[in-house]
N, C-alpha and C. Protein backbone atom coordinates (compact mmCIF):
# COMPACT_ATOMS: atom_id res chain seq x y z
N UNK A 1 -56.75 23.06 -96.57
CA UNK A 1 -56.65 24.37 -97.19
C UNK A 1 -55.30 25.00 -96.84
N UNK A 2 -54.46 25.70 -98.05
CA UNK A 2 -53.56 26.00 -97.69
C UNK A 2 -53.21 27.39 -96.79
N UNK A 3 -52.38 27.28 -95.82
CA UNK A 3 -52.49 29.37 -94.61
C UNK A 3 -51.27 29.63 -95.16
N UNK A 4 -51.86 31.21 -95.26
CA UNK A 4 -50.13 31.88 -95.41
C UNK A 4 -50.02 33.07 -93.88
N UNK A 5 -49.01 32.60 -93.74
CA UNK A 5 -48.79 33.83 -92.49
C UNK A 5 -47.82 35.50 -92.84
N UNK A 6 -48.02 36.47 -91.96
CA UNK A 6 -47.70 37.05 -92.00
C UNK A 6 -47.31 37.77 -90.63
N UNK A 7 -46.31 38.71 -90.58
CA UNK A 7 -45.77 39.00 -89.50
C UNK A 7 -46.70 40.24 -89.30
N UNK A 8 -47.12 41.28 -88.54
CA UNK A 8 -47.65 42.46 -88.22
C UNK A 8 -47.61 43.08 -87.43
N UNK A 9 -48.06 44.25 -87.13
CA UNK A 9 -47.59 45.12 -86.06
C UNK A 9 -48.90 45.46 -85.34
N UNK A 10 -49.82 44.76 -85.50
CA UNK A 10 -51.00 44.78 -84.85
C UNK A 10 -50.95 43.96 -83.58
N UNK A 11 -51.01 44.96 -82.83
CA UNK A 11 -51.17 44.63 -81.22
C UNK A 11 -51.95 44.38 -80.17
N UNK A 12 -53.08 44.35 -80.14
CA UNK A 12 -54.52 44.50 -79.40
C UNK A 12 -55.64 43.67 -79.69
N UNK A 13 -56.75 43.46 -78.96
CA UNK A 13 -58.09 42.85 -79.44
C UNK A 13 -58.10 44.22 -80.30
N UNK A 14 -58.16 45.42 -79.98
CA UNK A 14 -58.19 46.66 -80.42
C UNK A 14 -58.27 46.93 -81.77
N UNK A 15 -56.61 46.54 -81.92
CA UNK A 15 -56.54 46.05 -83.30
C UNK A 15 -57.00 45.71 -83.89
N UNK A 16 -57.04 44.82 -83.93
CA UNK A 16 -57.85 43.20 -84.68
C UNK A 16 -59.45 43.79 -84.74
N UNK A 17 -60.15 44.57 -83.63
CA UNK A 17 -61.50 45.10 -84.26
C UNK A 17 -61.61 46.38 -85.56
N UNK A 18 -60.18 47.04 -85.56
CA UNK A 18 -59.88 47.90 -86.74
C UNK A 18 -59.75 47.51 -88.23
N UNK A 19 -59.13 46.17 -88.01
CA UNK A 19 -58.71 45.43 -89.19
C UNK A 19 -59.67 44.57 -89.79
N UNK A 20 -60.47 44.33 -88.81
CA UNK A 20 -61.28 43.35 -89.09
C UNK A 20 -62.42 43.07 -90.49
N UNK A 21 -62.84 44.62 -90.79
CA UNK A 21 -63.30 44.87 -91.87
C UNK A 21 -62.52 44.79 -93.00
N UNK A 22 -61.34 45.29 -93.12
CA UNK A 22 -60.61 45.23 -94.18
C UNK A 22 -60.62 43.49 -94.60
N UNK A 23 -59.91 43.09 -93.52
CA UNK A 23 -59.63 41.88 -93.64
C UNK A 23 -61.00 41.10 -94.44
N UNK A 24 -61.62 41.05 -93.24
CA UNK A 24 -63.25 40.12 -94.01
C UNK A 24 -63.68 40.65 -95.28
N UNK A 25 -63.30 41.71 -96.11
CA UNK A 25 -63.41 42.43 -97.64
C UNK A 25 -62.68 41.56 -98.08
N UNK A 26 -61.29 41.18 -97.86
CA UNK A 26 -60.22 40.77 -98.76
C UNK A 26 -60.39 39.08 -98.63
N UNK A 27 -60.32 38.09 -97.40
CA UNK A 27 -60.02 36.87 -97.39
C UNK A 27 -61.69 36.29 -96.27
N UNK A 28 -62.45 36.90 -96.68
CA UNK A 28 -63.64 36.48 -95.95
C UNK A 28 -63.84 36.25 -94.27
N UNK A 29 -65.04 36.58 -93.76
CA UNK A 29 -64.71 36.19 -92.38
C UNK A 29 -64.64 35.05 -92.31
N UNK A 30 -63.96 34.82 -91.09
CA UNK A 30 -63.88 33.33 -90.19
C UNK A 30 -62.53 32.77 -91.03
N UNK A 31 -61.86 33.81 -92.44
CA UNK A 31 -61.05 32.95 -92.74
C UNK A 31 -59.66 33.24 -92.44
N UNK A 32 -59.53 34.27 -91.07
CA UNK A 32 -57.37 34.71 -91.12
C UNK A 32 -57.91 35.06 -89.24
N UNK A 33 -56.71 35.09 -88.45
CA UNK A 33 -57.33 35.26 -87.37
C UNK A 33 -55.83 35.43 -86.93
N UNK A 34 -55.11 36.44 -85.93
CA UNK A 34 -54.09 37.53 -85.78
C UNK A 34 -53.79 36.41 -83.88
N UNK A 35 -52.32 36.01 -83.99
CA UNK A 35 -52.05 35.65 -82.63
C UNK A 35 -51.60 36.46 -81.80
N UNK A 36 -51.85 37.16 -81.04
CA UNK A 36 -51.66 38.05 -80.06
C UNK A 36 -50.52 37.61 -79.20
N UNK A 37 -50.37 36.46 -78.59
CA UNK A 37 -49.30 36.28 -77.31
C UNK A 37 -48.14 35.78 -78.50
N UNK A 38 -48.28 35.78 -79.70
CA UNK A 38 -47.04 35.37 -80.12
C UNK A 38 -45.78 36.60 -80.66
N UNK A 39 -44.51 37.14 -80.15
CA UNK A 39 -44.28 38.25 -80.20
C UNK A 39 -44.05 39.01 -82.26
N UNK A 40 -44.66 38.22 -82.63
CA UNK A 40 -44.14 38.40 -84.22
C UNK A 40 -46.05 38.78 -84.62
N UNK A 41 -46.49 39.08 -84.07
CA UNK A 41 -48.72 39.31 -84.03
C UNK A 41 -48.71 38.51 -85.46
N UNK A 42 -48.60 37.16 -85.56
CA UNK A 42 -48.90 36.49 -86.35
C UNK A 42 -50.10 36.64 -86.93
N UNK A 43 -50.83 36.70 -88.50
CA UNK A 43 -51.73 36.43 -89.38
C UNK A 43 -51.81 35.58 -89.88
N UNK A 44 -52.71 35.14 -89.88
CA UNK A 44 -53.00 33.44 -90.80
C UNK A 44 -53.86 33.56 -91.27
N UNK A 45 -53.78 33.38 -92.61
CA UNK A 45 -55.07 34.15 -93.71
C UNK A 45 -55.08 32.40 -94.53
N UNK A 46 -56.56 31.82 -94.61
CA UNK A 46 -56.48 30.80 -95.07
C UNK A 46 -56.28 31.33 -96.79
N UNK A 47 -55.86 30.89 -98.00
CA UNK A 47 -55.37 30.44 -98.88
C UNK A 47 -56.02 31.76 -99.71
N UNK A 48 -55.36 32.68 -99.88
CA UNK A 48 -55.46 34.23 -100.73
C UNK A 48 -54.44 35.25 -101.16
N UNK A 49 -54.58 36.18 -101.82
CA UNK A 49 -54.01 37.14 -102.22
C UNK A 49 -53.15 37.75 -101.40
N UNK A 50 -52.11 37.43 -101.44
CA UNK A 50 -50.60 37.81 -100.46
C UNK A 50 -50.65 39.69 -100.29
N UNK A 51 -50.85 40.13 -101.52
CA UNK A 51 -50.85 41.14 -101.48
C UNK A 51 -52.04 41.80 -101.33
N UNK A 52 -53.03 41.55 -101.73
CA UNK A 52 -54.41 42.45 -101.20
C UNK A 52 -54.63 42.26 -99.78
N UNK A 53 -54.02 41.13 -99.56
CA UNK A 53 -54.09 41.02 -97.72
C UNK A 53 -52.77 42.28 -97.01
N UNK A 54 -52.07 42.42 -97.53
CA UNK A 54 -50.72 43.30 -97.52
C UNK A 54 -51.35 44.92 -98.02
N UNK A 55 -52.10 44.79 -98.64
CA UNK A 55 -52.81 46.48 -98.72
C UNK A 55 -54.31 46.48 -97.62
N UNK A 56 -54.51 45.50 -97.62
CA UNK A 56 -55.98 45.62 -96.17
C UNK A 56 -55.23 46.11 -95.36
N UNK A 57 -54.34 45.36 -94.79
CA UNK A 57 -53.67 45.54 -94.02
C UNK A 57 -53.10 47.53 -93.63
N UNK A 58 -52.87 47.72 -94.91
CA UNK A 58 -52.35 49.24 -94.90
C UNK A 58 -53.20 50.40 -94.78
N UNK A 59 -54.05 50.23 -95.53
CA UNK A 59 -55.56 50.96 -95.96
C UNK A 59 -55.87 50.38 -94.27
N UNK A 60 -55.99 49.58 -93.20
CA UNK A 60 -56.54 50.36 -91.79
C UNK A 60 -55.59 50.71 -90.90
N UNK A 61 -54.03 50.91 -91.91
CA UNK A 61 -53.03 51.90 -90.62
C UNK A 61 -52.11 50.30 -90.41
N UNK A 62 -51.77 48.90 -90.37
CA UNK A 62 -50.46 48.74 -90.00
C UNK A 62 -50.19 48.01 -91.74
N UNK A 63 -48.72 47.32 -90.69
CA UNK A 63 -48.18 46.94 -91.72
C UNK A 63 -48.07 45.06 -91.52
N UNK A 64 -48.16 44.46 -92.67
CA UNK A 64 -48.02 43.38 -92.72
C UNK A 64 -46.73 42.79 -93.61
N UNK A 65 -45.81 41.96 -93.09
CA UNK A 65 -45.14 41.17 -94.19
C UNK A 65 -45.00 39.46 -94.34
N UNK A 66 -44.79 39.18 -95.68
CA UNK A 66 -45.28 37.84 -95.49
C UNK A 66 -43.97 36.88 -95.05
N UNK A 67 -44.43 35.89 -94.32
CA UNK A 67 -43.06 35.41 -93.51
C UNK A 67 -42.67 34.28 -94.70
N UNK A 68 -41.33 34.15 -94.59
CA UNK A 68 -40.57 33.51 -95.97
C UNK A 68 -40.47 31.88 -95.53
């Protein structure tokens, strides 16, 4: 299955429990999951909408962009 990543400004388990709804609306649970120790808070959203993942993202407060 193909991942697209994205860079974000989501910082925390914290985070990631804020987003989490949005997210599981847009690319289902169990399917994108946010790396914390990596300094760029990597997203990896398995194989979806670049941009509805880019407005979940906004609609719970950060920002996401997709890495080139």
């Amino acid at each position: 299955m193909e991942k697209t990543k994205f860079k974000t400004n989501i910082k925390c388990s914290a985070c990631v429990a804020k987003v989490t709804p949005f997210l599981n609306e847009v690319a289902g649970e169990n399917n994108w999951q946010v790396d914390l120790v990596d300094p760029a808070r990597t997203l990896t959203v398995d194989n979806t909408d670049d941009k509805k993942i880019v407005e979940a993202l906004q609609k719970a407060g950060y920002k996401g962009e997709l890495f080139a």
